[in-house]
N, C-alpha and C. Protein backbone atom coordinates (compact mmCIF):
# COMPACT_ATOMS: atom_id res chain seq x y z
N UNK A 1 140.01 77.34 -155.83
CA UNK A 1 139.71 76.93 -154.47
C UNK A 1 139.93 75.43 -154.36
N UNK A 2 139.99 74.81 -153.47
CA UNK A 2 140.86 73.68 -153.06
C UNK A 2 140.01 72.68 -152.89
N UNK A 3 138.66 73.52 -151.94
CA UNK A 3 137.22 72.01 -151.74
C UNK A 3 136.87 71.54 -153.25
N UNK A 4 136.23 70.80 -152.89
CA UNK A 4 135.16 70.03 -154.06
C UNK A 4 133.57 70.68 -153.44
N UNK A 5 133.42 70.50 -152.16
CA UNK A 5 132.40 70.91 -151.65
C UNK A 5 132.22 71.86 -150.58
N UNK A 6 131.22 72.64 -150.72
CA UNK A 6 130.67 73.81 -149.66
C UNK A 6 129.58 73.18 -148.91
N UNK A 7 129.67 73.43 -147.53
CA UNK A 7 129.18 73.31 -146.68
C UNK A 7 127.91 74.23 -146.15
N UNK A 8 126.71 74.23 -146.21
CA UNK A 8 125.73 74.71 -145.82
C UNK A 8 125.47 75.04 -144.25
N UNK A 9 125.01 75.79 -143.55
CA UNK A 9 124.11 75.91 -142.31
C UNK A 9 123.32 76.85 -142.38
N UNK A 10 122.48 76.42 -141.50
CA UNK A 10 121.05 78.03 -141.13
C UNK A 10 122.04 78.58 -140.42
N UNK A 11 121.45 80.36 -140.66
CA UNK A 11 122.14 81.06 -139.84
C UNK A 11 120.53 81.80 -139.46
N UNK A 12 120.65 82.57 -138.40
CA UNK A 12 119.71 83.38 -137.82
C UNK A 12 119.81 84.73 -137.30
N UNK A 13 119.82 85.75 -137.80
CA UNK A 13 119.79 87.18 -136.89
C UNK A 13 118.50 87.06 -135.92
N UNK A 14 118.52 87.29 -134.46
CA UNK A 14 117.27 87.19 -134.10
C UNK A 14 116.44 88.40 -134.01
N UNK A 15 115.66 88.89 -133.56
CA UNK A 15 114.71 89.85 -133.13
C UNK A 15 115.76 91.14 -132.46
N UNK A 16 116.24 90.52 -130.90
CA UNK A 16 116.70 92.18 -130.45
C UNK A 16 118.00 92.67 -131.99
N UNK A 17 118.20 92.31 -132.62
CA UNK A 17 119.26 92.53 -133.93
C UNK A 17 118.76 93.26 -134.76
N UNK A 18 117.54 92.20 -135.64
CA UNK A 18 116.73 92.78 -136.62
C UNK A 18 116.03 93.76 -136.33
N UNK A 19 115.55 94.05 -135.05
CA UNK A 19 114.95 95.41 -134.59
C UNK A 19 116.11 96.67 -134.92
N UNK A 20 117.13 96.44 -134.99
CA UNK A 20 118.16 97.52 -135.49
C UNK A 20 118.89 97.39 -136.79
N UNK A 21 118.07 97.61 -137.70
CA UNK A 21 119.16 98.00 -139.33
C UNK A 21 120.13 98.23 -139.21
N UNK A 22 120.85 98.79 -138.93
CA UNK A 22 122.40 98.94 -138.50
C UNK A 22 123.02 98.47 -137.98
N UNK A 23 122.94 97.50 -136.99
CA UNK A 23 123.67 96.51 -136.51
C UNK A 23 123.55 95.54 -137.53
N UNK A 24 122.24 94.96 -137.75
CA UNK A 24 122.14 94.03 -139.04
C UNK A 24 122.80 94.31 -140.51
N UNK A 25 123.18 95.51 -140.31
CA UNK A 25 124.16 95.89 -141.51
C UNK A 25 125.62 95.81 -141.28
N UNK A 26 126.10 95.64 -140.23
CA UNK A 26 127.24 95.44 -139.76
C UNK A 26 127.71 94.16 -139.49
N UNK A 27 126.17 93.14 -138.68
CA UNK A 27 126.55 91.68 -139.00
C UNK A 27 126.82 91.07 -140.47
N UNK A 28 125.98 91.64 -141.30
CA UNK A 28 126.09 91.18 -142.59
C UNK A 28 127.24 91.50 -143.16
N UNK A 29 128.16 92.50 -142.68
CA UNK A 29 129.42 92.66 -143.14
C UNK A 29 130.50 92.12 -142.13
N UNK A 30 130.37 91.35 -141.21
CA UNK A 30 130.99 90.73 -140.48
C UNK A 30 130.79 89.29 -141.35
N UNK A 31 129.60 88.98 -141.57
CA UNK A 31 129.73 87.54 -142.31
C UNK A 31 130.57 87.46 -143.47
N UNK A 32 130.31 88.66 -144.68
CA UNK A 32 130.93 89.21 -145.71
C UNK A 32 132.36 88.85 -145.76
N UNK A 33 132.97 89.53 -144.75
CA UNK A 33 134.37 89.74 -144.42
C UNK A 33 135.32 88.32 -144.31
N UNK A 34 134.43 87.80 -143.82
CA UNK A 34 135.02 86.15 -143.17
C UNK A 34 134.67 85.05 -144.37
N UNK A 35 134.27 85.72 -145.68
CA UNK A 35 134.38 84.84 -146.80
C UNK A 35 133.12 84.07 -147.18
N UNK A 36 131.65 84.20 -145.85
CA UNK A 36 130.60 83.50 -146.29
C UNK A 36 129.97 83.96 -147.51
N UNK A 37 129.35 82.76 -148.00
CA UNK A 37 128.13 83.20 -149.40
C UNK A 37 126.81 83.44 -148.39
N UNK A 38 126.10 84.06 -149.35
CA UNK A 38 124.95 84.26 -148.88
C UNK A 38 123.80 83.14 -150.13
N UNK A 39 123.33 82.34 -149.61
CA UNK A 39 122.51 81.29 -150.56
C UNK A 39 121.31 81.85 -150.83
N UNK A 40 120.63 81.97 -149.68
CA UNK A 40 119.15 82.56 -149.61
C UNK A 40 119.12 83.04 -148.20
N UNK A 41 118.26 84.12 -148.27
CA UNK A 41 117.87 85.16 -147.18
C UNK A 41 116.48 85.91 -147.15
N UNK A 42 116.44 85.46 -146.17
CA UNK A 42 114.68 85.99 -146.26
C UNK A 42 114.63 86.66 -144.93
N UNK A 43 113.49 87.47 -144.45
CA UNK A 43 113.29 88.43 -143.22
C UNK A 43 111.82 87.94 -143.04
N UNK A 44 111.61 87.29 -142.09
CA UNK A 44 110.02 87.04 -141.24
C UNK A 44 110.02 86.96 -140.36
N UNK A 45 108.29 86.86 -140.34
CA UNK A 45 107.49 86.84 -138.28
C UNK A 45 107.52 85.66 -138.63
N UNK A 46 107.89 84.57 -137.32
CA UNK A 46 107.72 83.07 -137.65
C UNK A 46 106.33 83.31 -136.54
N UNK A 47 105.46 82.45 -136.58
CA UNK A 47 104.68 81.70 -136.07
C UNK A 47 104.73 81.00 -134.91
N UNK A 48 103.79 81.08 -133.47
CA UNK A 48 104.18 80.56 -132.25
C UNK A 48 104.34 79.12 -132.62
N UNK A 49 103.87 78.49 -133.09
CA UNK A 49 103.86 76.90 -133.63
C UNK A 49 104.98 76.50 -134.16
N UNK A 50 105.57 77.71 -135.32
CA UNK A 50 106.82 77.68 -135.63
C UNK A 50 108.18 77.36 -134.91
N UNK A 51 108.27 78.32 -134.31
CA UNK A 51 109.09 78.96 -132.83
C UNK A 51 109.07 77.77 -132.26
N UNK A 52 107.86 77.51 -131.53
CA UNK A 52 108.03 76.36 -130.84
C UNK A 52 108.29 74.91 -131.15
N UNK A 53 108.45 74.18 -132.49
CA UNK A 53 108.87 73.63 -132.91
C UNK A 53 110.41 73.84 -133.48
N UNK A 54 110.83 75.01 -133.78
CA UNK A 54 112.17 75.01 -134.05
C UNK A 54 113.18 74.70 -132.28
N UNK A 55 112.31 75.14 -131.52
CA UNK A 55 113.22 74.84 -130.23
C UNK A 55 112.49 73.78 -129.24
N UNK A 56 111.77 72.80 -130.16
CA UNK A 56 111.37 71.91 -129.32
C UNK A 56 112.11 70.79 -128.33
N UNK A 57 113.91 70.86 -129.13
CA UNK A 57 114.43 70.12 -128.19
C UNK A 57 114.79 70.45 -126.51
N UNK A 58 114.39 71.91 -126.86
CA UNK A 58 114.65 72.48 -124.95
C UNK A 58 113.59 72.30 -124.40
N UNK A 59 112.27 72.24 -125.14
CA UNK A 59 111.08 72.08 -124.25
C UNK A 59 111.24 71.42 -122.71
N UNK A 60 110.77 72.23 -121.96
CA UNK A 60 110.85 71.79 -120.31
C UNK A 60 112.05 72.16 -119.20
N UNK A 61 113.20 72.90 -120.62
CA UNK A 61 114.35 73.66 -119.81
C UNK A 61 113.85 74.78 -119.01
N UNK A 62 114.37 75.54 -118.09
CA UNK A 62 113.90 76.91 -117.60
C UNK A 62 113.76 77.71 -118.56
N UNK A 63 114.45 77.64 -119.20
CA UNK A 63 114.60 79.39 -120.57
C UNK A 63 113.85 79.15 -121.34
N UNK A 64 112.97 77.88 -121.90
CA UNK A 64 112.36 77.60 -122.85
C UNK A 64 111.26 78.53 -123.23
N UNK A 65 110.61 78.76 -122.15
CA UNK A 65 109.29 80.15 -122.50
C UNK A 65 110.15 81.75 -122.92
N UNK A 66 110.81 81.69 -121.84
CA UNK A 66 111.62 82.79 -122.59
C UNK A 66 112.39 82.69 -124.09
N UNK A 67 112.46 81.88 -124.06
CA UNK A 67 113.48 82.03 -125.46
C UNK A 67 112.20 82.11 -126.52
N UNK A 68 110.96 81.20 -126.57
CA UNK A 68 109.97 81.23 -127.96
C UNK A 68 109.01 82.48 -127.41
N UNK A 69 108.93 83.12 -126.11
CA UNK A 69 108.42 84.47 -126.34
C UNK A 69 109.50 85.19 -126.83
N UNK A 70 110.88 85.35 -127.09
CA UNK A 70 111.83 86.35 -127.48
C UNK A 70 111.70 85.96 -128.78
N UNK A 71 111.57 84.80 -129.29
CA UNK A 71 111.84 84.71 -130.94
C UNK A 71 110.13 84.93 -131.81
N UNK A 72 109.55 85.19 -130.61
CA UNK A 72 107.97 85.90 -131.07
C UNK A 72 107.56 87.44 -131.16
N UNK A 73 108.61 87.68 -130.46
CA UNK A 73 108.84 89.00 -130.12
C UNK A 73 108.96 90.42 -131.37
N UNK A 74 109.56 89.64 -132.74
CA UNK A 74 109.62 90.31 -133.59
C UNK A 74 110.51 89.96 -134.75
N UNK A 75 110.60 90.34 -135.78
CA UNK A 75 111.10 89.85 -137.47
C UNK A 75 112.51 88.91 -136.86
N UNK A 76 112.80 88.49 -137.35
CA UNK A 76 114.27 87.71 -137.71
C UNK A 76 114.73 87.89 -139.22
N UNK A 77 116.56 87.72 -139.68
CA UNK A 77 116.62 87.66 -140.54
C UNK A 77 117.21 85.80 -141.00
N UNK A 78 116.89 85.04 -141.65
CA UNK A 78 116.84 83.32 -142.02
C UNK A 78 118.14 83.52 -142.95
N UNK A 79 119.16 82.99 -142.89
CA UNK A 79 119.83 82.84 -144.03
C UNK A 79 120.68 81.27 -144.18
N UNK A 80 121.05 80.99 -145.55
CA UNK A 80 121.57 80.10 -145.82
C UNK A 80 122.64 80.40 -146.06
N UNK A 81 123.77 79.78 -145.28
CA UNK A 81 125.43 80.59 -145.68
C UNK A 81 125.89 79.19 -146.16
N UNK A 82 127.03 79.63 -147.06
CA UNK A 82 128.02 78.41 -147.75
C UNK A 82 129.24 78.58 -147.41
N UNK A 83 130.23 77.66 -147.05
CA UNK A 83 132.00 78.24 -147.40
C UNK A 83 132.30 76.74 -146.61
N UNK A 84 133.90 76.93 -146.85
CA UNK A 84 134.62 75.46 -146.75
C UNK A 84 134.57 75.58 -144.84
N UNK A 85 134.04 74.31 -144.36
CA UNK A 85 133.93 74.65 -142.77
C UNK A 85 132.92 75.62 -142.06
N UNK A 86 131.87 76.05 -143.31
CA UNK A 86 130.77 76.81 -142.97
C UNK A 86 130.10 76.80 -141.01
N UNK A 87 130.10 75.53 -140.65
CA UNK A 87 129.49 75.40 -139.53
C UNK A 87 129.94 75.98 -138.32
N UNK A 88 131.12 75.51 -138.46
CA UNK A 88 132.46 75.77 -137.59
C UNK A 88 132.57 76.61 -137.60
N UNK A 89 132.69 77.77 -138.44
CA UNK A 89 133.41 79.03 -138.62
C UNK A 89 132.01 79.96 -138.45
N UNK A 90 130.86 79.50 -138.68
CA UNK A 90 130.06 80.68 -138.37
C UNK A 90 129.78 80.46 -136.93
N UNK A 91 129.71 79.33 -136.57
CA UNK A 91 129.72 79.37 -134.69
C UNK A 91 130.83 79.81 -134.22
N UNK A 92 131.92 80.01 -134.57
CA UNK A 92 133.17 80.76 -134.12
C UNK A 92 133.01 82.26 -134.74
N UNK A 93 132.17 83.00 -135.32
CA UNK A 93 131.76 84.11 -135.56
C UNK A 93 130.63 84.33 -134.64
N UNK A 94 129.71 83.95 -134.65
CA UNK A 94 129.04 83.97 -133.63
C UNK A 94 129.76 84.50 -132.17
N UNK A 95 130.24 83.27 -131.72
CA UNK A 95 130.53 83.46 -130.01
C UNK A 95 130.30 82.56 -129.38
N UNK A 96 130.97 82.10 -128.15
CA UNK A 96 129.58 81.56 -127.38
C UNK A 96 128.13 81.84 -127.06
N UNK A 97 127.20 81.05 -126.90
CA UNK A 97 126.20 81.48 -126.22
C UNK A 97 126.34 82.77 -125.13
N UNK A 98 126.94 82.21 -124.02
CA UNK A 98 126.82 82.68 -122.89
C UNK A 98 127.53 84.71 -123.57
N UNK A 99 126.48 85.04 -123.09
CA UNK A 99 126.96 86.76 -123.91
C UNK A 99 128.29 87.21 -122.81
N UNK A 100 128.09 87.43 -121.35
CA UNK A 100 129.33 87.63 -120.18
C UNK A 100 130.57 86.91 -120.57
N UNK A 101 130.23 85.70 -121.14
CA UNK A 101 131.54 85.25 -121.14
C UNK A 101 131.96 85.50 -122.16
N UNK A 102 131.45 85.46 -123.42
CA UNK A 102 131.72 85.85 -124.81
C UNK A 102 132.58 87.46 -125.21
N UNK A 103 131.95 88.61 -124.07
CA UNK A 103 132.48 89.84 -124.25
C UNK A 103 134.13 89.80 -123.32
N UNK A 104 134.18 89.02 -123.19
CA UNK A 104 135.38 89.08 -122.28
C UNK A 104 136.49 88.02 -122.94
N UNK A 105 136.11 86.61 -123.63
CA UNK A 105 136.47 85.65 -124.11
C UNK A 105 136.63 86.23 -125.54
N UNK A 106 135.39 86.25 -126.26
CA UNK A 106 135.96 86.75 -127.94
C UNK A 106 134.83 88.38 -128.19
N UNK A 107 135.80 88.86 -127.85
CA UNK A 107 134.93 90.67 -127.91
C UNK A 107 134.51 91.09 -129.26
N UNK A 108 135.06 90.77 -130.25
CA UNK A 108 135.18 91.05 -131.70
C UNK A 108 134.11 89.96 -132.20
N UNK A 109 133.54 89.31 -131.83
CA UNK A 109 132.86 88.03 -132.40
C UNK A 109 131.57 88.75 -132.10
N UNK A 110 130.11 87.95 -132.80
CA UNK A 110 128.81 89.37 -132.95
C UNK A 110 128.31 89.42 -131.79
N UNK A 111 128.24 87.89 -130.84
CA UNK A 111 127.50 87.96 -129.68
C UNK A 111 128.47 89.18 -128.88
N UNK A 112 129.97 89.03 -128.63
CA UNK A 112 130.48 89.74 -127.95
C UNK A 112 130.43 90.98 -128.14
N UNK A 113 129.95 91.66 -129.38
CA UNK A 113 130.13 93.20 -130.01
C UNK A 113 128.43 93.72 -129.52
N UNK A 114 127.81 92.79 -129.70
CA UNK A 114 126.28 93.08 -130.16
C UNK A 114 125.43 92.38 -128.96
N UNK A 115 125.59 91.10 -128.29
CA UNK A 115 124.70 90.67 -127.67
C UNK A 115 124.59 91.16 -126.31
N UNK A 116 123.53 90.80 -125.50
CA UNK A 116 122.82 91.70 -124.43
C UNK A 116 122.47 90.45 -123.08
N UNK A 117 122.14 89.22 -123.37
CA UNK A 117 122.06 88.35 -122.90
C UNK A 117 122.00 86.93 -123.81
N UNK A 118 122.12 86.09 -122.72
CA UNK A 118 122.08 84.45 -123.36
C UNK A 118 120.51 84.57 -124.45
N UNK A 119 119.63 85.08 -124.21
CA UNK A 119 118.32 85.01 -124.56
C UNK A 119 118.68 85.79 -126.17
N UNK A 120 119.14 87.46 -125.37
CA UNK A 120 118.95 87.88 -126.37
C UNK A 120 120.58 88.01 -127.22
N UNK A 121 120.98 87.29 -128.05
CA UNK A 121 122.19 86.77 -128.50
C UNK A 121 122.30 87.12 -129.33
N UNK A 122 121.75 87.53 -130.17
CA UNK A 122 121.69 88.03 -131.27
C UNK A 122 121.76 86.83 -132.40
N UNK A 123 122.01 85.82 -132.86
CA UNK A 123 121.84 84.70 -133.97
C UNK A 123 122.08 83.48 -133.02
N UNK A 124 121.76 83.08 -134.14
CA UNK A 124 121.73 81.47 -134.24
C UNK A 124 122.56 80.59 -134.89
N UNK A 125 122.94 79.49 -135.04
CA UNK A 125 123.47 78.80 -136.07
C UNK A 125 123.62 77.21 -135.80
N UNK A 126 123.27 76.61 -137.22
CA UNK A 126 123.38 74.69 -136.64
C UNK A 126 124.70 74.31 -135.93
N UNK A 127 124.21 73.51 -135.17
CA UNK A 127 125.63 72.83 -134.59
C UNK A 127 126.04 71.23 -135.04
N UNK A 128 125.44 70.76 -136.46
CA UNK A 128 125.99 69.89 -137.38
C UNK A 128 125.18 69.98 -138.65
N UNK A 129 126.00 68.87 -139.21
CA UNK A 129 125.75 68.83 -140.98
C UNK A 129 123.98 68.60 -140.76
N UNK A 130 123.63 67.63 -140.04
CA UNK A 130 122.25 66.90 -139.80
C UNK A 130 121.21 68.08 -139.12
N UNK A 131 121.95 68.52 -138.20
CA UNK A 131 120.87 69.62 -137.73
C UNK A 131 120.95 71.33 -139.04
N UNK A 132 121.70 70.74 -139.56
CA UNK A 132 121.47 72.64 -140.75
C UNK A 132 120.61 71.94 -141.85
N UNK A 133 120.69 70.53 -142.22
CA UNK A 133 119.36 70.06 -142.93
C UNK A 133 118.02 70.43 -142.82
N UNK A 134 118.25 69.46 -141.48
CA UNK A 134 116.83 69.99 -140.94
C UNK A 134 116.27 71.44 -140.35
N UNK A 135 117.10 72.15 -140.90
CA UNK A 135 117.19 73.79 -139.95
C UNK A 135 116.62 74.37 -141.45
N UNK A 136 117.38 73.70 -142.30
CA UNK A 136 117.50 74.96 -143.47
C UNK A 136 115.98 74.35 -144.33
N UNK A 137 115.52 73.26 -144.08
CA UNK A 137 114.53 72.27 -144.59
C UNK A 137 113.16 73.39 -143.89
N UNK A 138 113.24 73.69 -142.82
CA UNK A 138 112.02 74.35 -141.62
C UNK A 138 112.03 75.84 -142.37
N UNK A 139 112.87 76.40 -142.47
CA UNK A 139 112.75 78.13 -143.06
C UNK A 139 112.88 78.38 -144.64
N UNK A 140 113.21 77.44 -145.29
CA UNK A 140 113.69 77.31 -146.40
C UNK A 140 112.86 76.11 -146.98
N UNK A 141 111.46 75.92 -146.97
CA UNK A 141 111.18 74.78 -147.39
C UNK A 141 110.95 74.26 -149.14
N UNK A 142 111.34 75.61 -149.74
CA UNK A 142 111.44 75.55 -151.03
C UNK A 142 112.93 75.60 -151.43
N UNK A 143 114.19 75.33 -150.70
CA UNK A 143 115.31 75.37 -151.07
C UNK A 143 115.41 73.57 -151.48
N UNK A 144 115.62 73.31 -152.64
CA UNK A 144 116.38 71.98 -153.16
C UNK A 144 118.16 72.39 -152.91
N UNK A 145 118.81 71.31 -152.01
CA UNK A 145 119.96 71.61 -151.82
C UNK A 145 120.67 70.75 -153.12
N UNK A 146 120.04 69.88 -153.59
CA UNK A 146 120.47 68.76 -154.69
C UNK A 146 120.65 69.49 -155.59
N UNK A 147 119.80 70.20 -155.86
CA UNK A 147 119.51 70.96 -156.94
C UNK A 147 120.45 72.27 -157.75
N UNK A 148 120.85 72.61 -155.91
CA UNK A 148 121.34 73.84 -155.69
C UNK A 148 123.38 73.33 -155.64
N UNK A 149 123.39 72.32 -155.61
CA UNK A 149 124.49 71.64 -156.10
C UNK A 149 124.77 71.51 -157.51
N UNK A 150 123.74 70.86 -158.08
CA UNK A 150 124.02 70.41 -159.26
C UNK A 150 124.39 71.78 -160.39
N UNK A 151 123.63 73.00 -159.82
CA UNK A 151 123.56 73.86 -161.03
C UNK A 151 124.11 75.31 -159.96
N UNK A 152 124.49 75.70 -159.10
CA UNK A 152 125.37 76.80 -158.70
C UNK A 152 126.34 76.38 -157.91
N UNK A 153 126.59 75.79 -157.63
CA UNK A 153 127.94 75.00 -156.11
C UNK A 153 128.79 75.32 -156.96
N UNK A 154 129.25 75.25 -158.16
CA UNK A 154 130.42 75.45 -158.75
C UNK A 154 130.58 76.84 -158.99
N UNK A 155 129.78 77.78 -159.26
CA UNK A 155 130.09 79.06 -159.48
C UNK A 155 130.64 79.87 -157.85
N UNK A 156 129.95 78.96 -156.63
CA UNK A 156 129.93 79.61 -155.82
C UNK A 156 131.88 79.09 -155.38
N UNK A 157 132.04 77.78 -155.30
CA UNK A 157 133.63 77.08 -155.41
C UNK A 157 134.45 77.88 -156.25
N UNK A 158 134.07 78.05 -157.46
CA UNK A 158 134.94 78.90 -158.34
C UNK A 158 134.93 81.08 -158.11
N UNK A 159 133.92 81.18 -157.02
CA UNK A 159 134.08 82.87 -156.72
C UNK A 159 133.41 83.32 -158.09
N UNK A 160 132.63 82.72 -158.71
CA UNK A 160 132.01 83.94 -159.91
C UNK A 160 130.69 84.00 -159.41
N UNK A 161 130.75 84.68 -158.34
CA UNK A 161 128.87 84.91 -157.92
C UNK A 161 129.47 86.45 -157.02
N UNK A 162 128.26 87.16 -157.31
CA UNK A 162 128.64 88.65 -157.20
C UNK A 162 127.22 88.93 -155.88
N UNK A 163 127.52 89.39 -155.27
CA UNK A 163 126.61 89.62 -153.89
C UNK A 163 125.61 90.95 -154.18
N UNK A 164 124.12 90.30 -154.19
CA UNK A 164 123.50 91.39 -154.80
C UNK A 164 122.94 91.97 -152.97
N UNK A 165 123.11 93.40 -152.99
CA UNK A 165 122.71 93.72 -151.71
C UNK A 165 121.37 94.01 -151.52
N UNK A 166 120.33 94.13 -152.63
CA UNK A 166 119.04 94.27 -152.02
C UNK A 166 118.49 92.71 -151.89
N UNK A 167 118.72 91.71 -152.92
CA UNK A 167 118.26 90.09 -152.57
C UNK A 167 119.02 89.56 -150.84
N UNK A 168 120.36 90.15 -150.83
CA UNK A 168 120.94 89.95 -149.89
C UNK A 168 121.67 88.34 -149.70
N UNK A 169 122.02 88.29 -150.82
CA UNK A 169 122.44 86.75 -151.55
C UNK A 169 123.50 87.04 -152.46
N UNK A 170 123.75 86.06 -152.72
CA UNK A 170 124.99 85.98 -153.82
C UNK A 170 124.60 85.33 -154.96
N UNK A 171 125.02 85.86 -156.34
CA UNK A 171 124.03 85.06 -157.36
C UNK A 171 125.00 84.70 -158.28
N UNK A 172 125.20 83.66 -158.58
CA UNK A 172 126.55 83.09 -159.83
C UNK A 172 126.31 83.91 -160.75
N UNK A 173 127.36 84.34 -161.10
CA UNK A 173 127.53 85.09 -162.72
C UNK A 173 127.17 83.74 -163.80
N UNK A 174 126.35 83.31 -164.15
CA UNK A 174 126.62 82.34 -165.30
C UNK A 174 127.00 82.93 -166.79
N UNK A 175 126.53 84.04 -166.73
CA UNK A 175 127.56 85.05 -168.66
C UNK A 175 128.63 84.71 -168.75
N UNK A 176 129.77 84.75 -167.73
CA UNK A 176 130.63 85.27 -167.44
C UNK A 176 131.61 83.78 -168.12
């Protein structure tokens, strides 16, 4: 592979998603397909305090109550994805926001296959290097990214990490 470095962002399945195993099995093979790692992945109820601090920069928009009652609403799945252009390319998997325009604009993309409204969109994802820090820092507060450089970034650059499907991650072969 050609980088030196992989690129991190939060990704998010939200609630109307994770309420369906099967679609969430289909996003996860939509991410699959398009070459992402899976770093870490976890499934939780976040916390109204939570919620409302992860979307505190809309506070006072119209949608704002709606959106932290929808992300209260029920489980999410949190993940940490890696790949060259990670950010970019999972917001271009994604979709736009806007779900109407998205099914008509990119139909094959998850919002356009899967989403129902702007609210209910089905994921999330950072929209820079600075905001997936602080994204992946809030759900992930035991992830060392330094760390996670120094001793797997290369297995994951070099493709010897094998995707375990019940962790729902990818784990470097180090035997190998």
């Amino acid at each position: 592979m050609s980088c030196s470095r992989l690129q991190l962002t939060l990704a998010i399945l939200k609630p109307d998603v994770t309420a369906r195993p099967h679609i969430v099995k289909e996003i996860k093979s939509m991410i699959l397909r398009k070459k992402f790692y899976f770093v870490e992945s976890k499934k939780m109820k976040l916390a109204q305090s939570e919620i409302e601090t992860f979307y505190k920069e809309h506070e006072g928009k119209f949608f704002h109550n709606r959106l932290v009652n929808f992300m209260n609403s029920g489980s999410i799945w949190a993940h940490i994805l890696a790949r060259e252009d990670c950010i970019k390319e999972w917001r271009k998997l994604m979709g736009p926001t806007k779900v109407l325009k998205t099914v008509f604009e990119e139909p094959n993309s998850i919002r356009g296959k899967f989403g129902l409204t702007d609210t209910r969109n089905c994921t999330h994802g950072s929209d820079s290097e600075e905001t997936a820090k602080r994204e992946i820092k809030l759900f992930f507060p035991e992830f060392d990214e330094e760390k996670w450089r120094a001793n797997d970034e290369d297995y994951f650059i070099n493709k010897k990490v094998k995707f375990d499907r019940k962790l729902n991650v990818h784990v470097p072969m180090k035997d190998s």
